[in-house]
PDB file of N, CA and C in Angstrom:
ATOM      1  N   UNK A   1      61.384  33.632  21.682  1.00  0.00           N
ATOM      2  CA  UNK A   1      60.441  32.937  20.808  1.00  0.00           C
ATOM      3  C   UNK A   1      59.858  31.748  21.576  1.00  0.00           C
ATOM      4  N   UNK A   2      58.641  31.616  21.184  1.00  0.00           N
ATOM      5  CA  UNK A   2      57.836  30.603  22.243  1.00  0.00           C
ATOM      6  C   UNK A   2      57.814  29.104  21.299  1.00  0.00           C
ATOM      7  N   UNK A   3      58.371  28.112  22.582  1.00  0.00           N
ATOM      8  CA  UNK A   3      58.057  26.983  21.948  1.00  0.00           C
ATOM      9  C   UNK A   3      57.497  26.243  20.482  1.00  0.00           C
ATOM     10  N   UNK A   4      56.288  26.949  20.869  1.00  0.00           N
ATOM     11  CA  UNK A   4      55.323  26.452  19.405  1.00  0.00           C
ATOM     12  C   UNK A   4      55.856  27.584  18.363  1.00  0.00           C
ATOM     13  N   UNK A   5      56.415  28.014  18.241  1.00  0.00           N
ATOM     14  CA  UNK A   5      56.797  28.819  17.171  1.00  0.00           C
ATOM     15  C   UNK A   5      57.713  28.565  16.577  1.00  0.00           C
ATOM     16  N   UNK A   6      58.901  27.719  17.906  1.00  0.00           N
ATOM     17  CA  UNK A   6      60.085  27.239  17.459  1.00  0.00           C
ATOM     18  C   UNK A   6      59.836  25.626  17.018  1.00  0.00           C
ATOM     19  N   UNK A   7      59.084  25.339  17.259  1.00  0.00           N
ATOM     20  CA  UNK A   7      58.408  23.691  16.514  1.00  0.00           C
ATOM     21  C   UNK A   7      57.834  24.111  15.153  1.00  0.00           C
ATOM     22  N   UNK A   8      56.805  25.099  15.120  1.00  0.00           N
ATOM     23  CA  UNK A   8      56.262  25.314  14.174  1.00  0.00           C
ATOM     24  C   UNK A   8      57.605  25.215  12.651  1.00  0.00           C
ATOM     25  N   UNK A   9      58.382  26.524  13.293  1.00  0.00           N
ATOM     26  CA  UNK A   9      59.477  26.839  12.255  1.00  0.00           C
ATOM     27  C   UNK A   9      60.388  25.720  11.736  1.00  0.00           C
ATOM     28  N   UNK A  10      60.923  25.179  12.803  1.00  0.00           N
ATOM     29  CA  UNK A  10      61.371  23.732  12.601  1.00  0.00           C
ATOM     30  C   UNK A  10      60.777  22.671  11.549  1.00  0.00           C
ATOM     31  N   UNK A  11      59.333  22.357  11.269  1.00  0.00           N
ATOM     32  CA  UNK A  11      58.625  21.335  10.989  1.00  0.00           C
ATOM     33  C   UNK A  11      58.733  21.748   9.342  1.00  0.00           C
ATOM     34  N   UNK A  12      58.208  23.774   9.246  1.00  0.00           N
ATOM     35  CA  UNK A  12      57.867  24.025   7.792  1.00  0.00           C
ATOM     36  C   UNK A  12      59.502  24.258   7.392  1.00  0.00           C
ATOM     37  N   UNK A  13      59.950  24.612   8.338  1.00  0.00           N
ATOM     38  CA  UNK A  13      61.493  25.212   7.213  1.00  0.00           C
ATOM     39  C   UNK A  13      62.559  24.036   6.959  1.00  0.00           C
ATOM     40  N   UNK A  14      62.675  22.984   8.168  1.00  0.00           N
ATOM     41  CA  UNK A  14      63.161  21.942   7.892  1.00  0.00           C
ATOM     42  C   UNK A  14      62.649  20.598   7.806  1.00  0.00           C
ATOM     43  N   UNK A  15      62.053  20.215   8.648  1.00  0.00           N
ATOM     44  CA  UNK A  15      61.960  18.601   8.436  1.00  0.00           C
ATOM     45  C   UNK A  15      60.677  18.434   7.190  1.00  0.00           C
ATOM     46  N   UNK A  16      59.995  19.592   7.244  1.00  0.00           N
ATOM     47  CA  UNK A  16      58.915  18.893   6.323  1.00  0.00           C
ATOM     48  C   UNK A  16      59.760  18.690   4.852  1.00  0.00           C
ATOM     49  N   UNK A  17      60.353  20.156   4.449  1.00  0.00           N
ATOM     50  CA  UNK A  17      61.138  20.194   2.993  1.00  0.00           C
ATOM     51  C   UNK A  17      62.253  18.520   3.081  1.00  0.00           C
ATOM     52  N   UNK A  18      62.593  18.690   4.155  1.00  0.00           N
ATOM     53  CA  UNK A  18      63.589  17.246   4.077  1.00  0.00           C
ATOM     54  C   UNK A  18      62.918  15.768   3.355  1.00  0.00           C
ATOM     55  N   UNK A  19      61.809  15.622   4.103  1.00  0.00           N
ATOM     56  CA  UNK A  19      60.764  14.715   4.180  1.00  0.00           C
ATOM     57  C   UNK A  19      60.575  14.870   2.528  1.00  0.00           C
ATOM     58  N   UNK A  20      59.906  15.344   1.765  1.00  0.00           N
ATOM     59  CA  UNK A  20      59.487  16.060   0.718  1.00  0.00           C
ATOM     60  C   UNK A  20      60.978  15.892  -0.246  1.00  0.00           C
ATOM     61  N   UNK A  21      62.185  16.318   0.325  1.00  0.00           N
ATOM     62  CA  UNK A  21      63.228  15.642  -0.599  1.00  0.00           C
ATOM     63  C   UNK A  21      63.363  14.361  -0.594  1.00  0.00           C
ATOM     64  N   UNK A  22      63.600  13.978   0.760  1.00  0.00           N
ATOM     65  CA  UNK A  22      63.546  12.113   0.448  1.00  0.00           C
ATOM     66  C   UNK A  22      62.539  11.623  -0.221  1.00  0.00           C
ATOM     67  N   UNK A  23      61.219  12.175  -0.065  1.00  0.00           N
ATOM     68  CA  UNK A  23      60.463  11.429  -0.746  1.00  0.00           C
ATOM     69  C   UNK A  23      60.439  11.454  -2.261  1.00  0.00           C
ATOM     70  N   UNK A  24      61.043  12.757  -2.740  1.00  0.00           N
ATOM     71  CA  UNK A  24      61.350  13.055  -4.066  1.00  0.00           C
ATOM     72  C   UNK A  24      62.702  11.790  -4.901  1.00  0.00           C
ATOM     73  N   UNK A  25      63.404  11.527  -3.491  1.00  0.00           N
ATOM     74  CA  UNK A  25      64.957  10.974  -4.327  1.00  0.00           C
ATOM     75  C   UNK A  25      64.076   9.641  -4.250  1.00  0.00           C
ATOM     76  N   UNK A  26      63.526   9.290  -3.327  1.00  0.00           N
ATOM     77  CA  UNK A  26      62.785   7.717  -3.501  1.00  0.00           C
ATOM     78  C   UNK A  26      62.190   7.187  -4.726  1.00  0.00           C
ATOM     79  N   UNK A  27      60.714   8.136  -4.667  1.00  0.00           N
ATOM     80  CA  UNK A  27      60.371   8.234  -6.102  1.00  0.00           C
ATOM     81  C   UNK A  27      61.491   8.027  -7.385  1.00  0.00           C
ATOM     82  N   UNK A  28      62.504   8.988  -7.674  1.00  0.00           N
ATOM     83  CA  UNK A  28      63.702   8.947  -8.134  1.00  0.00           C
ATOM     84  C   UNK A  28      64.316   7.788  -8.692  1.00  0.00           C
ATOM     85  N   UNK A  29      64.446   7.366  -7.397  1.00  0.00           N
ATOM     86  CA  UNK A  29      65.404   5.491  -7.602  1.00  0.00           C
ATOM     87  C   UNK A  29      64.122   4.591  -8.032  1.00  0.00           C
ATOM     88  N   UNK A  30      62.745   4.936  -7.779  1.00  0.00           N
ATOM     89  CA  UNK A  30      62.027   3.716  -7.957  1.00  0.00           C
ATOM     90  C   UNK A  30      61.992   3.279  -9.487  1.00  0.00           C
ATOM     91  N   UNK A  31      61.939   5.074 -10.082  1.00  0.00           N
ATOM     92  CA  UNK A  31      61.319   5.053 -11.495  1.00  0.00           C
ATOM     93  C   UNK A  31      62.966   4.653 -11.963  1.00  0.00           C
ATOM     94  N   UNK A  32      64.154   4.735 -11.810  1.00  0.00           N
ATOM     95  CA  UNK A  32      65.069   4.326 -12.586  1.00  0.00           C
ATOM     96  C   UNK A  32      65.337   3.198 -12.012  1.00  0.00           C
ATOM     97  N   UNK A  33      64.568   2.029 -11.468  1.00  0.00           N
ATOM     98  CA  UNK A  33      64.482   0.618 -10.801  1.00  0.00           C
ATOM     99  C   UNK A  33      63.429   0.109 -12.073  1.00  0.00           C
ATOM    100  N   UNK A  34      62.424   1.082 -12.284  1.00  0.00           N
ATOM    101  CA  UNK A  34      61.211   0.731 -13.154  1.00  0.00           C
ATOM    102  C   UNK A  34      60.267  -0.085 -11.623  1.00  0.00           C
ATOM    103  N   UNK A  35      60.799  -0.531 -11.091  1.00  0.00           N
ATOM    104  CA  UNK A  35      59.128  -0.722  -9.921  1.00  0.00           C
ATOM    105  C   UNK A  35      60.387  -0.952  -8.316  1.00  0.00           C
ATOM    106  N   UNK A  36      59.215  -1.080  -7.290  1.00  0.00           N
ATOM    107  CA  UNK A  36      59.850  -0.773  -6.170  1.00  0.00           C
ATOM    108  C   UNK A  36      59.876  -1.868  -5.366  1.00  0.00           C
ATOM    109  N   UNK A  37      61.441  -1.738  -4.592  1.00  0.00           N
ATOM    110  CA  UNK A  37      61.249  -2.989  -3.682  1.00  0.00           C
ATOM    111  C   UNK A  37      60.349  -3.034  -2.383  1.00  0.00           C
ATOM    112  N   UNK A  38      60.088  -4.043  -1.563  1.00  0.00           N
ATOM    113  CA  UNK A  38      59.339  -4.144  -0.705  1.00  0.00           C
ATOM    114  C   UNK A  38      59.930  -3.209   0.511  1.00  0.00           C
ATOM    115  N   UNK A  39      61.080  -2.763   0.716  1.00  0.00           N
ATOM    116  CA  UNK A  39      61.344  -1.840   1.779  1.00  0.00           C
ATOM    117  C   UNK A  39      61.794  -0.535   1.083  1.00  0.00           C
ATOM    118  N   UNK A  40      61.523  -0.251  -0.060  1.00  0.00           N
ATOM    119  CA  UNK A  40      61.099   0.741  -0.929  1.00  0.00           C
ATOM    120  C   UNK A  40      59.760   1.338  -0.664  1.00  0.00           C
ATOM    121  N   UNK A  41      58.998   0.475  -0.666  1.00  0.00           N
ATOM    122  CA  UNK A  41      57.570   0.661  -0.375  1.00  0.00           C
ATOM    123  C   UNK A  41      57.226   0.739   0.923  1.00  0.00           C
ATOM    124  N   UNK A  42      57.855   0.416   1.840  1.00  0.00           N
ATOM    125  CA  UNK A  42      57.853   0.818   3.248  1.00  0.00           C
ATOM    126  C   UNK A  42      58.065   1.985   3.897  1.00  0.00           C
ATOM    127  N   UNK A  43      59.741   2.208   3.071  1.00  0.00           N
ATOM    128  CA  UNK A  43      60.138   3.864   3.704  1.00  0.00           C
ATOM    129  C   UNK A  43      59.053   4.697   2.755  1.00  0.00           C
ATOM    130  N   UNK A  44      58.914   4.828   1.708  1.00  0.00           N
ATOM    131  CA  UNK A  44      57.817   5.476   1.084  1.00  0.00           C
ATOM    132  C   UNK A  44      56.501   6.003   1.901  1.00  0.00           C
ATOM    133  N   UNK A  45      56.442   4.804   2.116  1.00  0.00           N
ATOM    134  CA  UNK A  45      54.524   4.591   3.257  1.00  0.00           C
ATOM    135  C   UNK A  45      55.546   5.826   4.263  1.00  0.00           C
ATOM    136  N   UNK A  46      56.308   5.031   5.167  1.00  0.00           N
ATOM    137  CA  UNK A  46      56.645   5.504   6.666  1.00  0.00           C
ATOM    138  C   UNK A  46      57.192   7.816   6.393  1.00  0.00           C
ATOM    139  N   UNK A  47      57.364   7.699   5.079  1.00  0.00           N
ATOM    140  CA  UNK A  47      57.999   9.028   5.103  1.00  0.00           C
ATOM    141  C   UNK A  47      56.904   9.963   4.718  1.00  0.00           C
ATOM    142  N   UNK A  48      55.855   9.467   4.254  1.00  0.00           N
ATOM    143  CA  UNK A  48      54.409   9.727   3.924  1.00  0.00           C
ATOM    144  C   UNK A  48      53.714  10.363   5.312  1.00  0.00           C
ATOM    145  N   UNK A  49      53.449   9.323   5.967  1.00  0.00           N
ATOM    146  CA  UNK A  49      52.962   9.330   7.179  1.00  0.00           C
ATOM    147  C   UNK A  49      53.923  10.242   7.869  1.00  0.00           C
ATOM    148  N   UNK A  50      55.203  10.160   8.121  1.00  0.00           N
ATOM    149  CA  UNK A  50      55.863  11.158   8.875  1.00  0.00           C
ATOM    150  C   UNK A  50      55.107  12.773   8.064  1.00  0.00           C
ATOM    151  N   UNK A  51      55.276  12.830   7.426  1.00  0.00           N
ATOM    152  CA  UNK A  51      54.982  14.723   6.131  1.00  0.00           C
ATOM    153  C   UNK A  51      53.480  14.492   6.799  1.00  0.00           C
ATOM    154  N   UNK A  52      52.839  13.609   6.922  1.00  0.00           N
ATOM    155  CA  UNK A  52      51.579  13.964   7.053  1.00  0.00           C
ATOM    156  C   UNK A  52      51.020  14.495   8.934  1.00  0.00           C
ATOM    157  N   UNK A  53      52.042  13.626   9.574  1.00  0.00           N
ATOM    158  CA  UNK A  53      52.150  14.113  10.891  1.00  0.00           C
ATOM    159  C   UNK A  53      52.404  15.696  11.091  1.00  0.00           C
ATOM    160  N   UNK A  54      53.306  16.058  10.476  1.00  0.00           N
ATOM    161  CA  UNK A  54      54.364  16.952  10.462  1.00  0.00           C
ATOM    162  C   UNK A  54      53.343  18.178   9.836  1.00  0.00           C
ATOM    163  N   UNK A  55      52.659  17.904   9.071  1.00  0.00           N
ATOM    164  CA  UNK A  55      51.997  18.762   8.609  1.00  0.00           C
ATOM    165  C   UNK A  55      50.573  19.093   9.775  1.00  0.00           C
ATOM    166  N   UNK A  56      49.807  17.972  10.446  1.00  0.00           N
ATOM    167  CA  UNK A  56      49.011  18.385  11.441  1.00  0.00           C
ATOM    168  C   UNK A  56      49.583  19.126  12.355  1.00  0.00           C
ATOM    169  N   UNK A  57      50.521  18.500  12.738  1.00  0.00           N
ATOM    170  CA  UNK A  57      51.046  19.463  13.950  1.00  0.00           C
ATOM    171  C   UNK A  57      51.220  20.662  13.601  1.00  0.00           C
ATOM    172  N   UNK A  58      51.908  21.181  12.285  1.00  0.00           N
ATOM    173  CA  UNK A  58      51.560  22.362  12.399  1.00  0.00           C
ATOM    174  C   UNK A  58      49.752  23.160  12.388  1.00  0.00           C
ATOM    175  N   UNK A  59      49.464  22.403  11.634  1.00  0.00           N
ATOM    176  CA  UNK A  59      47.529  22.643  11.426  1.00  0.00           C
ATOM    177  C   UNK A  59      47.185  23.038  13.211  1.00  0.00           C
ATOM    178  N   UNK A  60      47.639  22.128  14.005  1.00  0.00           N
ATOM    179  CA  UNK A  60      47.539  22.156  15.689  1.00  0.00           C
ATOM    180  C   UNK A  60      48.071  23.935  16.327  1.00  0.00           C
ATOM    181  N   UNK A  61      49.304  23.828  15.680  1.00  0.00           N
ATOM    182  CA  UNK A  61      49.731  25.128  16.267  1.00  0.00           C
ATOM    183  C   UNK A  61      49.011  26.365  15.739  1.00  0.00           C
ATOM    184  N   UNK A  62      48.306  26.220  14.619  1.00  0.00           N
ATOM    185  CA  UNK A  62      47.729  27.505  13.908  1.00  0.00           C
ATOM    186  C   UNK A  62      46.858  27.555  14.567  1.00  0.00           C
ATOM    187  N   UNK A  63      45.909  26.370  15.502  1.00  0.00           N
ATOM    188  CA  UNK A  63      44.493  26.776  15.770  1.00  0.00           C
ATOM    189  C   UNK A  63      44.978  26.952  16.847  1.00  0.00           C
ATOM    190  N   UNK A  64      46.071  26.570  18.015  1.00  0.00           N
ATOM    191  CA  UNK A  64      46.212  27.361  18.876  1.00  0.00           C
ATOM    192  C   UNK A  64      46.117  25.941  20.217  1.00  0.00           C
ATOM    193  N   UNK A  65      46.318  24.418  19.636  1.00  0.00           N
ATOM    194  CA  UNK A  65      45.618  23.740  19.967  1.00  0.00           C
ATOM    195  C   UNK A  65      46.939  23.094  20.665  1.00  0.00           C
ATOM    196  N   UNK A  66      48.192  23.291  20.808  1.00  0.00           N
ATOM    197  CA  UNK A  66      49.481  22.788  21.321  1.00  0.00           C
ATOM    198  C   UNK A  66      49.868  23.845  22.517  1.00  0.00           C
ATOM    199  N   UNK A  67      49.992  23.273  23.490  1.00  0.00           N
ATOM    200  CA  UNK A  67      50.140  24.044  24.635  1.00  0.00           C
ATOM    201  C   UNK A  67      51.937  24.149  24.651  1.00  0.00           C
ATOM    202  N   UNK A  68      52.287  24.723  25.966  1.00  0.00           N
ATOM    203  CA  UNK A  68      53.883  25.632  25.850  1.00  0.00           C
ATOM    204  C   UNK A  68      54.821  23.939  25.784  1.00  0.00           C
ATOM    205  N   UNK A  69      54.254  23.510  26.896  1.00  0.00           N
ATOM    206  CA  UNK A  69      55.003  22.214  27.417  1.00  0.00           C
ATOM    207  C   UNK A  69      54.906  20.891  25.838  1.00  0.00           C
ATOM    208  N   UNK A  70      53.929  20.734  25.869  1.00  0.00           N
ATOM    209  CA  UNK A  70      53.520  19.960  24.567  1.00  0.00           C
ATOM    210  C   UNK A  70      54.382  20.511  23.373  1.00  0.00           C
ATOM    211  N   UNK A  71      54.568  21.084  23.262  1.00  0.00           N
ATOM    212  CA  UNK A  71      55.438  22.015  22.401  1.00  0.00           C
ATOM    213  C   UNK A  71      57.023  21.416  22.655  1.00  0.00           C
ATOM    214  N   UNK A  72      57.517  21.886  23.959  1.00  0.00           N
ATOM    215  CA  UNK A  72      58.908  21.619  24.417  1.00  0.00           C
ATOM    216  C   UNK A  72      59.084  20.112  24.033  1.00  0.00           C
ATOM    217  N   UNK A  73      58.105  19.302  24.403  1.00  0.00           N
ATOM    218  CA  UNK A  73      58.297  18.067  24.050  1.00  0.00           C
ATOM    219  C   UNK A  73      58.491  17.423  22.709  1.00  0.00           C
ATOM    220  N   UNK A  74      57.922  18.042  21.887  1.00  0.00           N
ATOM    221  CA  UNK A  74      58.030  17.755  20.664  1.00  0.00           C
ATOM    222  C   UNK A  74      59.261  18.138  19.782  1.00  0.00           C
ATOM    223  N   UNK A  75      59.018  19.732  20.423  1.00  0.00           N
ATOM    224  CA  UNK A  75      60.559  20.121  19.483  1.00  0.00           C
ATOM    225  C   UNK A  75      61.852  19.106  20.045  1.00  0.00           C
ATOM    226  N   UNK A  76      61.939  18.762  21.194  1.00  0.00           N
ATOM    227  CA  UNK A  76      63.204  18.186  21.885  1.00  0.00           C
ATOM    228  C   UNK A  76      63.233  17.007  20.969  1.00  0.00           C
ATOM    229  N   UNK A  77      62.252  16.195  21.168  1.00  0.00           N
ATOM    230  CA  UNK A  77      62.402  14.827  20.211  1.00  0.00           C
ATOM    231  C   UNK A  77      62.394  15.274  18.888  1.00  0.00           C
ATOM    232  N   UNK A  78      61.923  16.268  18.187  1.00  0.00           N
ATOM    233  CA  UNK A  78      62.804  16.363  16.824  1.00  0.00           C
ATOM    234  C   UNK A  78      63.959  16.720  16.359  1.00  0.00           C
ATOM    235  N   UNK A  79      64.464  17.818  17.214  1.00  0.00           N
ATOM    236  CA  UNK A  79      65.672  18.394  17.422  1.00  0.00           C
ATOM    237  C   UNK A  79      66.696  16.753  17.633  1.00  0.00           C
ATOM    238  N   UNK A  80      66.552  15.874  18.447  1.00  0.00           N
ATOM    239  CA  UNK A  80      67.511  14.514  18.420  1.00  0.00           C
ATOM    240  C   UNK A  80      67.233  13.977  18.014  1.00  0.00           C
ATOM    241  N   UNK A  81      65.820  13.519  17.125  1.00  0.00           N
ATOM    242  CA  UNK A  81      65.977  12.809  15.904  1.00  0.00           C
ATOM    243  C   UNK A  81      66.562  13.452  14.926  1.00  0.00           C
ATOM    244  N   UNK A  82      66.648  14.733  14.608  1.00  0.00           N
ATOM    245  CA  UNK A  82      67.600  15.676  13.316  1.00  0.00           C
ATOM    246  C   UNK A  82      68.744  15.419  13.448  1.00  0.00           C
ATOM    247  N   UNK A  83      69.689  15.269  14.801  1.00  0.00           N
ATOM    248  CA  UNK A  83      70.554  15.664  15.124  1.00  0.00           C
ATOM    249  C   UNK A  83      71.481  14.082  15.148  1.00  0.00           C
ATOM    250  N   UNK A  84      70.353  13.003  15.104  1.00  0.00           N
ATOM    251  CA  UNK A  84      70.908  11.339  14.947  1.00  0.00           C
ATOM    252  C   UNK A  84      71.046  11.992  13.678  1.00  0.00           C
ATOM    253  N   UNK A  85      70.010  12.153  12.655  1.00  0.00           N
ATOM    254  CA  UNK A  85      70.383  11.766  11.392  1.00  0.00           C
ATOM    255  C   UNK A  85      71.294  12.908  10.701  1.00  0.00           C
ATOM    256  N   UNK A  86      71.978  13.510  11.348  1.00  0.00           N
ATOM    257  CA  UNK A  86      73.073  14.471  10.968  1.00  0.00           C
ATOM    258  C   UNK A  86      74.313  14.044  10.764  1.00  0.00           C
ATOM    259  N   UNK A  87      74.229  13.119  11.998  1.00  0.00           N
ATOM    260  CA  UNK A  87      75.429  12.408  12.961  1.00  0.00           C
ATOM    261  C   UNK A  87      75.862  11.169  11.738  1.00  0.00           C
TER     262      UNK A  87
END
């Protein structure tokens, strides 16, 4: 399996749904807070922006627009950022 396929799979099967749960439990705590704190509203923004990254890049791989290497690079740094927040 080629790089971008293994990023691709990575992004939709895990980190995006992850992203998409945290952002769900956030929401969660805000509304049983009744309003949100200021680093409430930060990870919010920052986990936003991550789903929204996460989602071009794949948009990138569909048009064909992520090369083999560009690829390796990306999956590696997500693969050890997954793998900190496992830890």
């Amino acid at each position: 399996m080629q790089s971008t396929e293994k990023l691709k799979n990575l992004l939709e099967l895990e980190i995006i749904p992850d992203l998409e749960a945290a952002i769900d439990d956030l929401f969660e705590a805000i509304d049983k807070g009744k309003s949100a704190s200021k680093e409430q509203k930060d990870d919010l923004e920052e986990m936003r922006e991550m789903r929204t990254e996460c989602f071009a890049i794949v948009e990138e791989i569909k048009r064909d627009e992520i090369d083999e290497e560009e690829a390796k690079e990306l999956l590696a740094e997500l693969v050890d950022m997954k793998t900190d927040d496992d830890a």
